[in-house]
C-alpha atoms as a PDB file:
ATOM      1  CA  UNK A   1     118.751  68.865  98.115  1.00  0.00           C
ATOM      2  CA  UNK A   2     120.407  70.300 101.204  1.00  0.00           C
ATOM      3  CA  UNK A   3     119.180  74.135  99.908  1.00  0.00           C
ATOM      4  CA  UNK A   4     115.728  72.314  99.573  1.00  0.00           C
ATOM      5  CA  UNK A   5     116.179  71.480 103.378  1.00  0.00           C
ATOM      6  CA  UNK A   6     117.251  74.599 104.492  1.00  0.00           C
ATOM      7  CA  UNK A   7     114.396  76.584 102.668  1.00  0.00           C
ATOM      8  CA  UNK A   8     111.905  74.407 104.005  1.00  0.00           C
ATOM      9  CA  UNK A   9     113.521  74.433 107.845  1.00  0.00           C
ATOM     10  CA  UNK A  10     113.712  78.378 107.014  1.00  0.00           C
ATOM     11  CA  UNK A  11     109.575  78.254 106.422  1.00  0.00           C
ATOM     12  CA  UNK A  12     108.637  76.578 109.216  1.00  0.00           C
ATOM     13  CA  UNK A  13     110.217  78.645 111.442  1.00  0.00           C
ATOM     14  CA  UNK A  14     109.642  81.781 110.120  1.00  0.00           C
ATOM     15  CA  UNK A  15     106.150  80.537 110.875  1.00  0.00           C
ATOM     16  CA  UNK A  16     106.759  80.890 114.066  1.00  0.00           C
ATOM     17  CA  UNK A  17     107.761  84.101 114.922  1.00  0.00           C
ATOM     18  CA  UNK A  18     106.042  87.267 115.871  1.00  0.00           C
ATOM     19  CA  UNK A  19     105.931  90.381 113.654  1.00  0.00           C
ATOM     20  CA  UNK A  20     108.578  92.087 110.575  1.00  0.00           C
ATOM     21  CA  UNK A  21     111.649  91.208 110.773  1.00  0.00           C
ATOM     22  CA  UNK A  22     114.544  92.067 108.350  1.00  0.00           C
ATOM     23  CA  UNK A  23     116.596  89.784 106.771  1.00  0.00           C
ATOM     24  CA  UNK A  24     119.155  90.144 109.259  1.00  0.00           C
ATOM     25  CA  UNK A  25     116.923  89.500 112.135  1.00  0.00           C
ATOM     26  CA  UNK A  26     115.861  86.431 110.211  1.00  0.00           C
ATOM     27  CA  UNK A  27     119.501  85.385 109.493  1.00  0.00           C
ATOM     28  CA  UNK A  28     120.036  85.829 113.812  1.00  0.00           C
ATOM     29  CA  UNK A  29     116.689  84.111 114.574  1.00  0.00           C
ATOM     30  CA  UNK A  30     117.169  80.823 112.008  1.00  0.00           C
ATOM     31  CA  UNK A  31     120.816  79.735 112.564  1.00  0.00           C
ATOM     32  CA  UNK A  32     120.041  77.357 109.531  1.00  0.00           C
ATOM     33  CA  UNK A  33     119.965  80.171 106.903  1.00  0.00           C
ATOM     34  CA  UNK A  34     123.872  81.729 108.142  1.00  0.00           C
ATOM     35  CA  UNK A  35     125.614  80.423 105.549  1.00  0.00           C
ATOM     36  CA  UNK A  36     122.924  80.890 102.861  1.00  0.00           C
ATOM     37  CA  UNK A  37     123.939  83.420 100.096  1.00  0.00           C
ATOM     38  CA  UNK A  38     122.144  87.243 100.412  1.00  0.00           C
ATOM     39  CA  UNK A  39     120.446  86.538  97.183  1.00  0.00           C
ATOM     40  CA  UNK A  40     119.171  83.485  97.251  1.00  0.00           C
ATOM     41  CA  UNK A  41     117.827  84.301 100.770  1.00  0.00           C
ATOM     42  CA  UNK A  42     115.972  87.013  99.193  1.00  0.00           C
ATOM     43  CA  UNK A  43     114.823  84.790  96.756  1.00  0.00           C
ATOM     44  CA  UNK A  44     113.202  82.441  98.939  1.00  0.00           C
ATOM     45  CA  UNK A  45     111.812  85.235 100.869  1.00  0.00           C
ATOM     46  CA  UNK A  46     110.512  86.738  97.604  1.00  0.00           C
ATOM     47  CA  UNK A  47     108.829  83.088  97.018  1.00  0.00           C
ATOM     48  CA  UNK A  48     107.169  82.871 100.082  1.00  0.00           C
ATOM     49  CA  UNK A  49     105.351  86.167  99.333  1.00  0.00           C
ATOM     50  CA  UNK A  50     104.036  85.234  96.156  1.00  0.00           C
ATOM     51  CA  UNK A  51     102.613  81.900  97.584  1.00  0.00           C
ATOM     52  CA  UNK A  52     101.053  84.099 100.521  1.00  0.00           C
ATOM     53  CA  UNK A  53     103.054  82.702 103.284  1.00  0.00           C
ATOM     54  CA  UNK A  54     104.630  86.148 103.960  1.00  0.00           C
ATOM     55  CA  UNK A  55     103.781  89.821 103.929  1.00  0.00           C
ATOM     56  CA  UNK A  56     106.431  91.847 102.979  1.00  0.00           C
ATOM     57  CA  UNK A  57     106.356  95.578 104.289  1.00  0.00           C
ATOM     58  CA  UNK A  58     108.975  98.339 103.653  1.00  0.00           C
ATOM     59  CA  UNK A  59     111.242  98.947 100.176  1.00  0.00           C
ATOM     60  CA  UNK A  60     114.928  98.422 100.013  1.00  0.00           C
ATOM     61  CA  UNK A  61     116.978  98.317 103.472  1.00  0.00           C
ATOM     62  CA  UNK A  62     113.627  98.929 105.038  1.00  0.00           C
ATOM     63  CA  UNK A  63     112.278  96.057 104.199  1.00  0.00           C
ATOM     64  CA  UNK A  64     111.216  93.070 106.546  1.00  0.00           C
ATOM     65  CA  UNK A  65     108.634  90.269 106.689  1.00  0.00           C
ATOM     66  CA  UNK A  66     106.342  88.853 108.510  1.00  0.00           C
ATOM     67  CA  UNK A  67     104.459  85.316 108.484  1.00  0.00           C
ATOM     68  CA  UNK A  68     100.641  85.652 107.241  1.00  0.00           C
ATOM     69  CA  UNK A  69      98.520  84.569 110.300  1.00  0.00           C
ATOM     70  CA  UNK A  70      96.144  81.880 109.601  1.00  0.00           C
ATOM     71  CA  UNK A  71      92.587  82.619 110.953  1.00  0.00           C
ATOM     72  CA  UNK A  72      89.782  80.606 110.386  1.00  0.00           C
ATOM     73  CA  UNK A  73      87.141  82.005 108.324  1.00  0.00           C
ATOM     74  CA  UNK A  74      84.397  84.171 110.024  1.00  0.00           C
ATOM     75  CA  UNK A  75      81.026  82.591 111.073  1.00  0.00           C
ATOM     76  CA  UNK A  76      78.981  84.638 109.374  1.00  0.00           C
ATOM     77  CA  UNK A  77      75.180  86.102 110.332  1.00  0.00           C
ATOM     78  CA  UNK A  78      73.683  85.370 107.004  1.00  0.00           C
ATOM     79  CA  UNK A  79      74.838  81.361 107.439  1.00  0.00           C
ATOM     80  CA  UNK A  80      74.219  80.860 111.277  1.00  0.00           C
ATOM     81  CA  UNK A  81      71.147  78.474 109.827  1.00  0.00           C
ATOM     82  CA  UNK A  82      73.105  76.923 107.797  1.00  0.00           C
ATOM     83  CA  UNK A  83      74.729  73.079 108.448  1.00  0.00           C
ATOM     84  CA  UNK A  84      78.620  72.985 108.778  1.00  0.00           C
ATOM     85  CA  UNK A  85      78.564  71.268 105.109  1.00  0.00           C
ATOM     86  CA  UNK A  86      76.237  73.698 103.658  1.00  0.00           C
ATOM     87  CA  UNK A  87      78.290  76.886 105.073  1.00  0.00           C
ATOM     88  CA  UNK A  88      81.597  75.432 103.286  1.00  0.00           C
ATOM     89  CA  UNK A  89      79.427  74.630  99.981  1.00  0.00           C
ATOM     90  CA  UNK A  90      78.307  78.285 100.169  1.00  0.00           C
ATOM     91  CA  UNK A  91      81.467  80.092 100.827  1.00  0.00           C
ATOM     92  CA  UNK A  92      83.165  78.289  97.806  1.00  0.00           C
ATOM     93  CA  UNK A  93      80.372  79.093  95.725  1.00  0.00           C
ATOM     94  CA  UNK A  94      80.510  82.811  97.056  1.00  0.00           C
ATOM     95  CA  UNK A  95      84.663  83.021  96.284  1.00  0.00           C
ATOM     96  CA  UNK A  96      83.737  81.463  93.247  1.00  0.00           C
ATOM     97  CA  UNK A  97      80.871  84.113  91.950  1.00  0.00           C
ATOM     98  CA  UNK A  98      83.148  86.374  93.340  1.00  0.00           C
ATOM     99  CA  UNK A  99      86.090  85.841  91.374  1.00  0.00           C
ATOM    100  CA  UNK A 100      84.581  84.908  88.549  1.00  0.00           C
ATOM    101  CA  UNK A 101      82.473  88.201  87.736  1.00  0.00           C
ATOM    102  CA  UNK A 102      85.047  90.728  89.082  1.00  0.00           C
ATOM    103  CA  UNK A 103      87.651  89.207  87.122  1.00  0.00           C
ATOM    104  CA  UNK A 104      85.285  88.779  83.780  1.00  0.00           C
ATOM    105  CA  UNK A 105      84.349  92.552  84.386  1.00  0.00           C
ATOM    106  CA  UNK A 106      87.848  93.403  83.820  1.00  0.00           C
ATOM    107  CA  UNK A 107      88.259  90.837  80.374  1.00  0.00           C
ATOM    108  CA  UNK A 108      88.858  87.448  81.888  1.00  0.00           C
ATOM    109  CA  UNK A 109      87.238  84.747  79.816  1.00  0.00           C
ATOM    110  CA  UNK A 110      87.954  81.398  82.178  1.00  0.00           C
ATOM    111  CA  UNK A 111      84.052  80.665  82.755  1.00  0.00           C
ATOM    112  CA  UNK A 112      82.286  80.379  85.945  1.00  0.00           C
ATOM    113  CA  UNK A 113      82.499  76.478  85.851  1.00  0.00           C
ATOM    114  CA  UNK A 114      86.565  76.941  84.918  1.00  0.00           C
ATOM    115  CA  UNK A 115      86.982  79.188  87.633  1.00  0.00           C
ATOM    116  CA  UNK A 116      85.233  76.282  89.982  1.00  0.00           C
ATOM    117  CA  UNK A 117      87.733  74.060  88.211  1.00  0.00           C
ATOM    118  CA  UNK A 118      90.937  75.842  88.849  1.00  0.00           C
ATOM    119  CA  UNK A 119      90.552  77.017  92.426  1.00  0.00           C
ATOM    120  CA  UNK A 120      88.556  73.299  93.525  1.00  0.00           C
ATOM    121  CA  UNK A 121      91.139  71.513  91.820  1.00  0.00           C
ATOM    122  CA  UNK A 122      94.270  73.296  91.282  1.00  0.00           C
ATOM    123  CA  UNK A 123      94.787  72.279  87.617  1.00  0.00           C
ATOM    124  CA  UNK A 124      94.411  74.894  84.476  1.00  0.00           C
ATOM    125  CA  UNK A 125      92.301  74.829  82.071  1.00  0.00           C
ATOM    126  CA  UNK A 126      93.026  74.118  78.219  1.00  0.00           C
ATOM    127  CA  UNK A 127      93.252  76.809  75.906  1.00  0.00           C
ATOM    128  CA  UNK A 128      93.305  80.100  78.410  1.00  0.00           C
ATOM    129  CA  UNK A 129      96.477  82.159  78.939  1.00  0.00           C
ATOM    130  CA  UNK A 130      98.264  81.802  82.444  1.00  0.00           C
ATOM    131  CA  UNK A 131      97.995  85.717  82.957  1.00  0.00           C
ATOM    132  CA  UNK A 132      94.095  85.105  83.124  1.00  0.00           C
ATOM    133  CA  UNK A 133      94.905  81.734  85.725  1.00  0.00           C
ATOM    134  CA  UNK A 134      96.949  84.191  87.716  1.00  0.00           C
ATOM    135  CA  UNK A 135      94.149  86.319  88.111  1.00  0.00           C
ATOM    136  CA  UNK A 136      91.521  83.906  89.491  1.00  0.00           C
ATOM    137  CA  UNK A 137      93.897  82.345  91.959  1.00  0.00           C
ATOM    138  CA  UNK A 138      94.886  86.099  92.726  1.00  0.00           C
ATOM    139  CA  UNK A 139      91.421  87.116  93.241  1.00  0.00           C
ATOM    140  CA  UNK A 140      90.580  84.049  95.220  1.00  0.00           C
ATOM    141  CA  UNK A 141      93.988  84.722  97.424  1.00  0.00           C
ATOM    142  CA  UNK A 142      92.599  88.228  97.673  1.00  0.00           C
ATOM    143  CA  UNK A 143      89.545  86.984  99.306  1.00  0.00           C
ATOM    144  CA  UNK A 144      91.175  85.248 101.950  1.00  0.00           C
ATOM    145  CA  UNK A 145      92.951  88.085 102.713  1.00  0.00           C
ATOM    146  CA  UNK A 146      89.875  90.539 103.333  1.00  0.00           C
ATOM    147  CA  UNK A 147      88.596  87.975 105.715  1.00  0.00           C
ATOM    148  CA  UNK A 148      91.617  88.195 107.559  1.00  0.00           C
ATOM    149  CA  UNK A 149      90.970  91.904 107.814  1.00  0.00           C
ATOM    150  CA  UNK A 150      87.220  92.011 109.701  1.00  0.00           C
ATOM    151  CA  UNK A 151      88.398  91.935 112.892  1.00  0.00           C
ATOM    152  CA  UNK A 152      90.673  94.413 112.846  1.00  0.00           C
ATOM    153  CA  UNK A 153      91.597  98.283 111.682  1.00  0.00           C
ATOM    154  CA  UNK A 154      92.392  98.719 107.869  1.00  0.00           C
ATOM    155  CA  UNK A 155      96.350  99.444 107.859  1.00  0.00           C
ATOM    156  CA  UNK A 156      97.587 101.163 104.593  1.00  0.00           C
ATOM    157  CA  UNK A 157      99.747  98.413 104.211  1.00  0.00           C
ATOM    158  CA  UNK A 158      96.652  95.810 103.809  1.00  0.00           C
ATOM    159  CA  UNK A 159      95.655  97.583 100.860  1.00  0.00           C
ATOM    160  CA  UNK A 160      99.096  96.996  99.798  1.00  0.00           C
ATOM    161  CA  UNK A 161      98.804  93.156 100.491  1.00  0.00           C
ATOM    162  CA  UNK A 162      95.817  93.033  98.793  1.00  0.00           C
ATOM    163  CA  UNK A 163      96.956  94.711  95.729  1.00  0.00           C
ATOM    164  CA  UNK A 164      99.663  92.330  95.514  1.00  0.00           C
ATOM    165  CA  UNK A 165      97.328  89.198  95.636  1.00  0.00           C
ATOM    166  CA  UNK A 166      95.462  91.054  92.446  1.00  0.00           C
ATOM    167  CA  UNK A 167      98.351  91.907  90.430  1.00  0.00           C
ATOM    168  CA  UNK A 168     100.631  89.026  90.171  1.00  0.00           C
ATOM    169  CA  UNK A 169     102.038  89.929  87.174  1.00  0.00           C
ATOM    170  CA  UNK A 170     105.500  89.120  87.313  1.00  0.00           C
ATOM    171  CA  UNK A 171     106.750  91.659  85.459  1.00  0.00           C
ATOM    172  CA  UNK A 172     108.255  94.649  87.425  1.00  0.00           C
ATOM    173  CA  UNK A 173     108.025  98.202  86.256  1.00  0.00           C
ATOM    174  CA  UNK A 174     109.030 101.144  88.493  1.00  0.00           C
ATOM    175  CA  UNK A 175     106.582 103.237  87.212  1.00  0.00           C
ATOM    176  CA  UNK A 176     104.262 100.434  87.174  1.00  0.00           C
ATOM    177  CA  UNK A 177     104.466  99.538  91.817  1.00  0.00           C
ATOM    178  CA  UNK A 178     102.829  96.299  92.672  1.00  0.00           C
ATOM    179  CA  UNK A 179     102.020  96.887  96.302  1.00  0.00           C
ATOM    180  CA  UNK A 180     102.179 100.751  96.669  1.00  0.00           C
ATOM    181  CA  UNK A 181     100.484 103.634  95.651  1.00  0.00           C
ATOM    182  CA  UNK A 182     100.973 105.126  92.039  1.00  0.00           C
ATOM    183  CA  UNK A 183     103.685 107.195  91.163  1.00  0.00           C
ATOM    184  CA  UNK A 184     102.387 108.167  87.517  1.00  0.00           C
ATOM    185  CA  UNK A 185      98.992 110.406  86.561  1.00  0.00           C
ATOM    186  CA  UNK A 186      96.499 107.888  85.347  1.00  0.00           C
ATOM    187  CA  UNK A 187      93.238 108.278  83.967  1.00  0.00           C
ATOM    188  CA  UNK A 188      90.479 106.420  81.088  1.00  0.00           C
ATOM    189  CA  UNK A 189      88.612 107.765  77.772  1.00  0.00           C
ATOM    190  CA  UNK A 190      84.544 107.257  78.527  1.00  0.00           C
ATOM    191  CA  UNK A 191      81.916 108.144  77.244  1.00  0.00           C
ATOM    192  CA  UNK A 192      79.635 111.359  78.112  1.00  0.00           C
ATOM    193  CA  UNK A 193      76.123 111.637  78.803  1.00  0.00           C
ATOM    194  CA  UNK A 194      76.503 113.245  75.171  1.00  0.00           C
ATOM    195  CA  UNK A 195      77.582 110.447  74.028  1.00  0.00           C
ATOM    196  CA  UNK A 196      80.887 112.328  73.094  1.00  0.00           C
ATOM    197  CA  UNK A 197      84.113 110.843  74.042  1.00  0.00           C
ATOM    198  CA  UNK A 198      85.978 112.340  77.217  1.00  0.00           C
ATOM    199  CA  UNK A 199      88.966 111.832  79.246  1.00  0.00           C
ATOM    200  CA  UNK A 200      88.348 110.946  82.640  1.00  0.00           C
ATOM    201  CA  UNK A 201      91.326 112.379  85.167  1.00  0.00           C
ATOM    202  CA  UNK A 202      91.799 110.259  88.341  1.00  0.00           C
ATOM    203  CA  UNK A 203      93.532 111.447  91.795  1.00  0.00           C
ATOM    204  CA  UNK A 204      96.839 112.907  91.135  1.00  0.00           C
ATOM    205  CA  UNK A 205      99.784 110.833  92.739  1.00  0.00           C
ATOM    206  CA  UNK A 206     100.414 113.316  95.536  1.00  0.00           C
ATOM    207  CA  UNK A 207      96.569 112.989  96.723  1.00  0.00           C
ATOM    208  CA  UNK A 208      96.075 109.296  97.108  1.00  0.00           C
ATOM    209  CA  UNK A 209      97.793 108.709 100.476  1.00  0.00           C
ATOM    210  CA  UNK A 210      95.326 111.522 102.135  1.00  0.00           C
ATOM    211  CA  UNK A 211      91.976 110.477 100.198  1.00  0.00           C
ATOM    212  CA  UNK A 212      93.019 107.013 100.959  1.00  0.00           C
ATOM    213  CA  UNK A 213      93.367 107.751 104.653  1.00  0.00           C
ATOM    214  CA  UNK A 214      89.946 109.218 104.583  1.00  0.00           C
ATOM    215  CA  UNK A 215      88.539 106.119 102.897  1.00  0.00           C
ATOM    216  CA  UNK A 216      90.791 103.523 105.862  1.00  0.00           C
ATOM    217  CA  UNK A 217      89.057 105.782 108.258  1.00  0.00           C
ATOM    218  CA  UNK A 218      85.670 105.449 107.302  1.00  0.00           C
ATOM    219  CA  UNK A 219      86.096 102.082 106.929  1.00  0.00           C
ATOM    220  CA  UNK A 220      87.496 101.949 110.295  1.00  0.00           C
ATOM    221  CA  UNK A 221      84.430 103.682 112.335  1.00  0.00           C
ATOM    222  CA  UNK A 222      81.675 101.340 115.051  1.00  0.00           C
ATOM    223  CA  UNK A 223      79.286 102.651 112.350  1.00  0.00           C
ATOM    224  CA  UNK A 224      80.988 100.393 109.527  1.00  0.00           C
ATOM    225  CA  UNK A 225      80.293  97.738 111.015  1.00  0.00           C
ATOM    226  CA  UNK A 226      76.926  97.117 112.317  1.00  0.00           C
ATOM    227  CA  UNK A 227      75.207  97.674 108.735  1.00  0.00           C
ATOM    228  CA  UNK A 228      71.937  96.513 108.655  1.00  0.00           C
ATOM    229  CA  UNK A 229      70.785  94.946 105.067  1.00  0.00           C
ATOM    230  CA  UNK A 230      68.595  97.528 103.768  1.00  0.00           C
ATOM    231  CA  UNK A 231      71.683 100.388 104.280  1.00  0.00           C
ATOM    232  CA  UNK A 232      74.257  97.497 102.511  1.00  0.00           C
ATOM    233  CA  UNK A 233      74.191  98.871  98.854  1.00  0.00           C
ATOM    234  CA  UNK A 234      74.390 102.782 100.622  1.00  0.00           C
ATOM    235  CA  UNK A 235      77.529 101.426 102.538  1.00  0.00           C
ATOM    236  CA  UNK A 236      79.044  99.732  99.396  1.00  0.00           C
ATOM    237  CA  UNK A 237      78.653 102.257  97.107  1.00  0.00           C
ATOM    238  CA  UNK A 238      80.248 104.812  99.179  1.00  0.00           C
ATOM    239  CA  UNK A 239      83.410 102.940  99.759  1.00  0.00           C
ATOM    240  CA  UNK A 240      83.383 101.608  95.845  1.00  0.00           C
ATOM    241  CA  UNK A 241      82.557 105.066  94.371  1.00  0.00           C
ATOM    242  CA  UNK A 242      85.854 106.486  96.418  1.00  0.00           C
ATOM    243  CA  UNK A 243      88.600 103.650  95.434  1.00  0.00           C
ATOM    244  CA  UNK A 244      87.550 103.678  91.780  1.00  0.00           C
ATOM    245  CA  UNK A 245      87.844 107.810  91.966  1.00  0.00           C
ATOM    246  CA  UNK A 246      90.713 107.788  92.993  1.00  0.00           C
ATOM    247  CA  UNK A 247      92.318 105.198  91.110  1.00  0.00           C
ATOM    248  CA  UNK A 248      95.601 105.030  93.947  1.00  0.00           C
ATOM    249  CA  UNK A 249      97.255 102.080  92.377  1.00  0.00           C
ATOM    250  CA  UNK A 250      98.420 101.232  88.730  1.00  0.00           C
ATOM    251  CA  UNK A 251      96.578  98.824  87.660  1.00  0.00           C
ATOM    252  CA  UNK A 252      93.563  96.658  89.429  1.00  0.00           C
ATOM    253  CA  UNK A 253      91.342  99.348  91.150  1.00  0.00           C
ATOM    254  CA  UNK A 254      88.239  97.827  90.090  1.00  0.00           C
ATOM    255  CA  UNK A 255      89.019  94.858  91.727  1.00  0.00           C
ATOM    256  CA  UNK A 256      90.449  96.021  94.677  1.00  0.00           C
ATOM    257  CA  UNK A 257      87.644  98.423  95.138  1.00  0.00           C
ATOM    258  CA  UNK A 258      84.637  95.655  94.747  1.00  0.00           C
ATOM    259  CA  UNK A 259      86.895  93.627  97.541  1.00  0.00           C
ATOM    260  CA  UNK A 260      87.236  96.539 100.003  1.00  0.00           C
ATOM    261  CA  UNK A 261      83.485  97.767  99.541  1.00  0.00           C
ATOM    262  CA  UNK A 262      82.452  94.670 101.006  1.00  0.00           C
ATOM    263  CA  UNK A 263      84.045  94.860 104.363  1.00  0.00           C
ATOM    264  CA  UNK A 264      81.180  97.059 106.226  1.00  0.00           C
ATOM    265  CA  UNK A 265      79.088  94.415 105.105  1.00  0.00           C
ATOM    266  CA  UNK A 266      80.635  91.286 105.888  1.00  0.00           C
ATOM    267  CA  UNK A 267      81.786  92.535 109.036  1.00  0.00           C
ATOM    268  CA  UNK A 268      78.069  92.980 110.042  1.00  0.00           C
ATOM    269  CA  UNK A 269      77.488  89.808 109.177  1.00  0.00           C
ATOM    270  CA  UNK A 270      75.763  90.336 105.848  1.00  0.00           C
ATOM    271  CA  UNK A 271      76.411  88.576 102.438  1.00  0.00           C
ATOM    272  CA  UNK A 272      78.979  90.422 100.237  1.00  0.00           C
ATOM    273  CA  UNK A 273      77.690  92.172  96.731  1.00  0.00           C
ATOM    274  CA  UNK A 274      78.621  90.651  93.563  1.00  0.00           C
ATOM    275  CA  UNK A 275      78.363  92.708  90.268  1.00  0.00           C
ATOM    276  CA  UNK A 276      77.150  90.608  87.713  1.00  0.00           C
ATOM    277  CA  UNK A 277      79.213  90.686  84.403  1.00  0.00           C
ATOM    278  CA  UNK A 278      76.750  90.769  82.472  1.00  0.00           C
ATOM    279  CA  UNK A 279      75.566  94.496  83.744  1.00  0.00           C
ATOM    280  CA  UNK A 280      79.149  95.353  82.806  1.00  0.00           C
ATOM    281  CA  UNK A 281      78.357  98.140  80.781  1.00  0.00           C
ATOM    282  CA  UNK A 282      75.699  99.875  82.964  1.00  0.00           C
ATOM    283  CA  UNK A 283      78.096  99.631  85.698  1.00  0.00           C
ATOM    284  CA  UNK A 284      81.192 101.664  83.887  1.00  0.00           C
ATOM    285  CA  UNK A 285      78.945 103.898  82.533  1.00  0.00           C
ATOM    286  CA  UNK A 286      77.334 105.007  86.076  1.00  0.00           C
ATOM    287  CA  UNK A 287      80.672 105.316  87.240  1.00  0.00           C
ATOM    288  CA  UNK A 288      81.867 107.279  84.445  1.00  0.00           C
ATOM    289  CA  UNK A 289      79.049 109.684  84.947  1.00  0.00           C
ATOM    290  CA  UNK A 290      79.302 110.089  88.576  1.00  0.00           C
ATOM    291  CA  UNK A 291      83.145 110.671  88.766  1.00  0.00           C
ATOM    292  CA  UNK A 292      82.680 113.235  85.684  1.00  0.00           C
ATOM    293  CA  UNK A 293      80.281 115.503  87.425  1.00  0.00           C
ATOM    294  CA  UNK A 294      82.558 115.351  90.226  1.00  0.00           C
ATOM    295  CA  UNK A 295      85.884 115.885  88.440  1.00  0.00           C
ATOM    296  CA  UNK A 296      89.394 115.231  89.841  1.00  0.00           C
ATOM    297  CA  UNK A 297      89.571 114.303  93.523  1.00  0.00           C
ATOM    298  CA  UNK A 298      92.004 115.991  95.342  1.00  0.00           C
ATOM    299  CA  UNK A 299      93.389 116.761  99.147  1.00  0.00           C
ATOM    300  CA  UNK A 300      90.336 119.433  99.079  1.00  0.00           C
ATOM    301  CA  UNK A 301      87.818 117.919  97.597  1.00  0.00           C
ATOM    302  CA  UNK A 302      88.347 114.269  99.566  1.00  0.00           C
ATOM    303  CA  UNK A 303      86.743 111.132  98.639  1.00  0.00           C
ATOM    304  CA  UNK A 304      83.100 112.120  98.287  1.00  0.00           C
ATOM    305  CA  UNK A 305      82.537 115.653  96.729  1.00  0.00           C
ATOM    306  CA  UNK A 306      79.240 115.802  95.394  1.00  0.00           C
ATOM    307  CA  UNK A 307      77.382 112.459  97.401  1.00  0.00           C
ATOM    308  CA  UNK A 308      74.126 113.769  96.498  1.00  0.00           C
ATOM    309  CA  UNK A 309      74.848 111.975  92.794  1.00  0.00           C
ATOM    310  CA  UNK A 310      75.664 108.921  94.098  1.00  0.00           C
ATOM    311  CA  UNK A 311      71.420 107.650  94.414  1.00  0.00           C
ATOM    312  CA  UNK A 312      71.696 106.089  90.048  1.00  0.00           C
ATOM    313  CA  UNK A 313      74.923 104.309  91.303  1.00  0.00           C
ATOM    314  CA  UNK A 314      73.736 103.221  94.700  1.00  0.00           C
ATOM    315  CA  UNK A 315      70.283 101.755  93.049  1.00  0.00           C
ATOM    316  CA  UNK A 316      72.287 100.029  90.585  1.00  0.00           C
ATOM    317  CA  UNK A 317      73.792  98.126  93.670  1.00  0.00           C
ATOM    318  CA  UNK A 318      70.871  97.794  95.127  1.00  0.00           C
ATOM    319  CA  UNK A 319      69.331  94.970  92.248  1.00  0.00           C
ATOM    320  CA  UNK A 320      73.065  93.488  91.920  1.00  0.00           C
ATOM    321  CA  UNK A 321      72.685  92.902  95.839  1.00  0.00           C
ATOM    322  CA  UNK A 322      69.105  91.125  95.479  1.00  0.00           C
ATOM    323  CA  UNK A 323      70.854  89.023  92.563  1.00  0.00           C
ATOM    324  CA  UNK A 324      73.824  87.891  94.893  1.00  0.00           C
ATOM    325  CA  UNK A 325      71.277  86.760  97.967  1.00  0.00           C
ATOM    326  CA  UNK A 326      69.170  85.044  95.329  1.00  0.00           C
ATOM    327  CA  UNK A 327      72.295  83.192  94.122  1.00  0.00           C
ATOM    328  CA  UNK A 328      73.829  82.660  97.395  1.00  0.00           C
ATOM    329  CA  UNK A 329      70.686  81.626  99.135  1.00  0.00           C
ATOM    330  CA  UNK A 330      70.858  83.951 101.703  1.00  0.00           C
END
C-alpha cells in the first residue's frame, strides 16, 4: 500500500515539472521516491510510458523523461459549423475510421463496431487476441499524439513517440527497437507489373536518419501547412510515398506513415485521409510499383527520386479522400 502511495505521489508530481529529467533529477525533485529501490523506480517510470503519461527520450544513462502535455484537441476548419456535440461525435467517429482501417490494412480483424466498442468503452471484445486490442488502443493513443504535434516543429524524437504508441508489443528485441530507427536491412517480396515475384529493398539502416530529416523538414515548411483541399491527396501522398520507402523503423511503417501524412492536412484545417480496407490490395500494389521503379532510397537519392511516378498513387488518394469527407460529413 505505502509503494502504491508513493507511485501515485511520484505521478502527480512528475506532472508538474518542466522538461527531461533523469532519474536522478527526479529522485532530487520528489523527496518521496529517495528511498525507493533503482529498479522499481524504473519500473514505475517504464509504466507511466506505456500508459502515455511520460515520454521517454535518450537510451541507457542518457535517458530522462518528461510528462506528456495535455492539449486540448484542435478546432478544426472542416468542423467550425459544426455544434460542440456534433464536433465530439465526429472526432470519435474519425479516430474510430481511423484506427479501424489502418489497423485492418495491416491484418487486424476487431470490426469497425468492436473498435467503437473497445476505445468508447474500455472493455475487450470476446474471441480476439490482446495483440490485436493493443493495436487499436495503440493506434487510437497514436492519434492523440499527432494532434499534439500541429502546432509545433516535427522533432525526430516524435516519430519515436509515435512509433512507440503503434508498437506496444511487449516483447523486446535489440534488433527489433521500439522507438528508434532500425538497426537491421529490411525489405518485402511483391509482386511485379509482370506479375513475377520480386524483392523489394527498403532504405539501408545508415540512410534513414538523413532521408528522415528531409521528410521532418518538409513537413516542417509555412507551405505544409496552409494546404488547400484540392492539393490534400498531392500533399499526402508525398509524405506517405517517403515513410513507406524508406521503411526507418522495424515494424509499423504503414501505420506510422498514414498518421504522419496527415499532418499538412490537418494542420490546414482539412479532414484527414482514411484508406479504406477494402482497397487494400490496390493500395500495396501502387506502392509496390512506385518504390520498384524507384529502387533503394539512399543519402543520394533522398526521399523522392523519380516524383514524376507518383500521379497512379496520388489519384488513388484522391477517391479514398472523397470517401473519408463522405463518411465524415465534411
Amino acid at each position: 500500500m505505502a509503494d502504491e502511495t508513493t507511485k501515485r505521489l511520484l505521478l502527480e508530481r512528475l506532472a508538474w515539472l518542466q522538461g527531461p529529467h533523469s532519474i536522478s533529477e527526479i529522485r532530487g525533485l520528489i523527496p518521496d521516491v529517495e528511498t525507493v529501490p533503482d529498479r522499481t523506480l524504473r519500473r514505475w517510470l517504464r509504466e507511466a510510458v506505456d500508459q502515455r503519461l511520460l515520454i521517454r527520450h535518450g537510451e541507457k544513462r542518457g535517458t530522462r523523461y518528461e510528462p506528456v502535455q495535455q492539449v486540448e484537441t484542435p478546432s478544426f476548419a472542416f468542423l467550425q459549423d459544426k455544434t460542440p456535440v456534433q464536433r465530439d461525435q465526429i472526432l470519435k467517429s474519425l479516430r474510430d475510421l481511423w484506427t479501424h482501417h489502418s489497423t485492418a490494412i495491416e491484418g487486424n480483424t476487431l470490426t469497425l463496431g468492436d473498435t467503437h466498442f473497445l476505445l468508447e468503452e474500455g472493455l475487450t471484445v470476446a474471441g480476439k487476441p490482446i495483440r490485436e486490442h493493443q493495436e487499436v488502443i495503440g493506434h487510437a493513443s497514436a492519434i492523440t499524439l499527432i494532434y499534439q504535434m500541429l502546432s509545433v516543429p516535427v522533432t525526430e524524437n516524435m516519430l519515436f513517440e509515435l512509433h512507440r504508441a503503434v508498437l506496444t508489443e511487449v516483447i523486446r528485441d535489440v534488433y527489433k527497437p521500439v522507438g528508434a530507427w532500425k538497426v537491421e536491412p529490411n525489405g518485402t517480396y511483391t509482386v511485379d507489373s509482370n506479375d513475377e515475384r520480386v524483392y523489394l529493398e527498403y532504405a539501408y539502416p545508415r540512410d534513414v536518419p538523413p532521408l528522415m530529416a528531409e521528410v521532418r523538414r518538409r513537413l516542417n515548411t509555412g507551405e505544409a501547412k496552409q494546404v488547400a483541399m484540392e492539393d490534400a491527396p498531392r500533399w499526402y501522398t508525398i509524405i506517405h510515398t517517403a515513410v513507406v520507402h524508406i521503411h526507418p523503423f522495424c515494424d509499423g511503417n504503414g501505420r506510422i506513415a498514414r498518421l504522419i501524412a496527415n499532418l499538412p492536412l490537418l494542420r490546414s484545417g482539412l479532414p484527414p485521409v482514411v484508406i479504406p480496407k477494402e482497397r487494400r490490395r490496390e493500395y500495396i500494389q501502387l506502392l509496390a510499383e512506385y518504390e520498384l521503379s524507384c529502387g533503394a532510397l539512399t543519402r543520394a537519392s533522398g526521399p523522392w527520386p523519380q516524383p514524376n511516378l507518383l500521379a497512379g498513387f496520388t489519384r488513388f488518394i484522391t477517391e479514398c479522400y472523397r470517401t473519408t469527407q463522405d463518411l465524415l460529413g465534411a
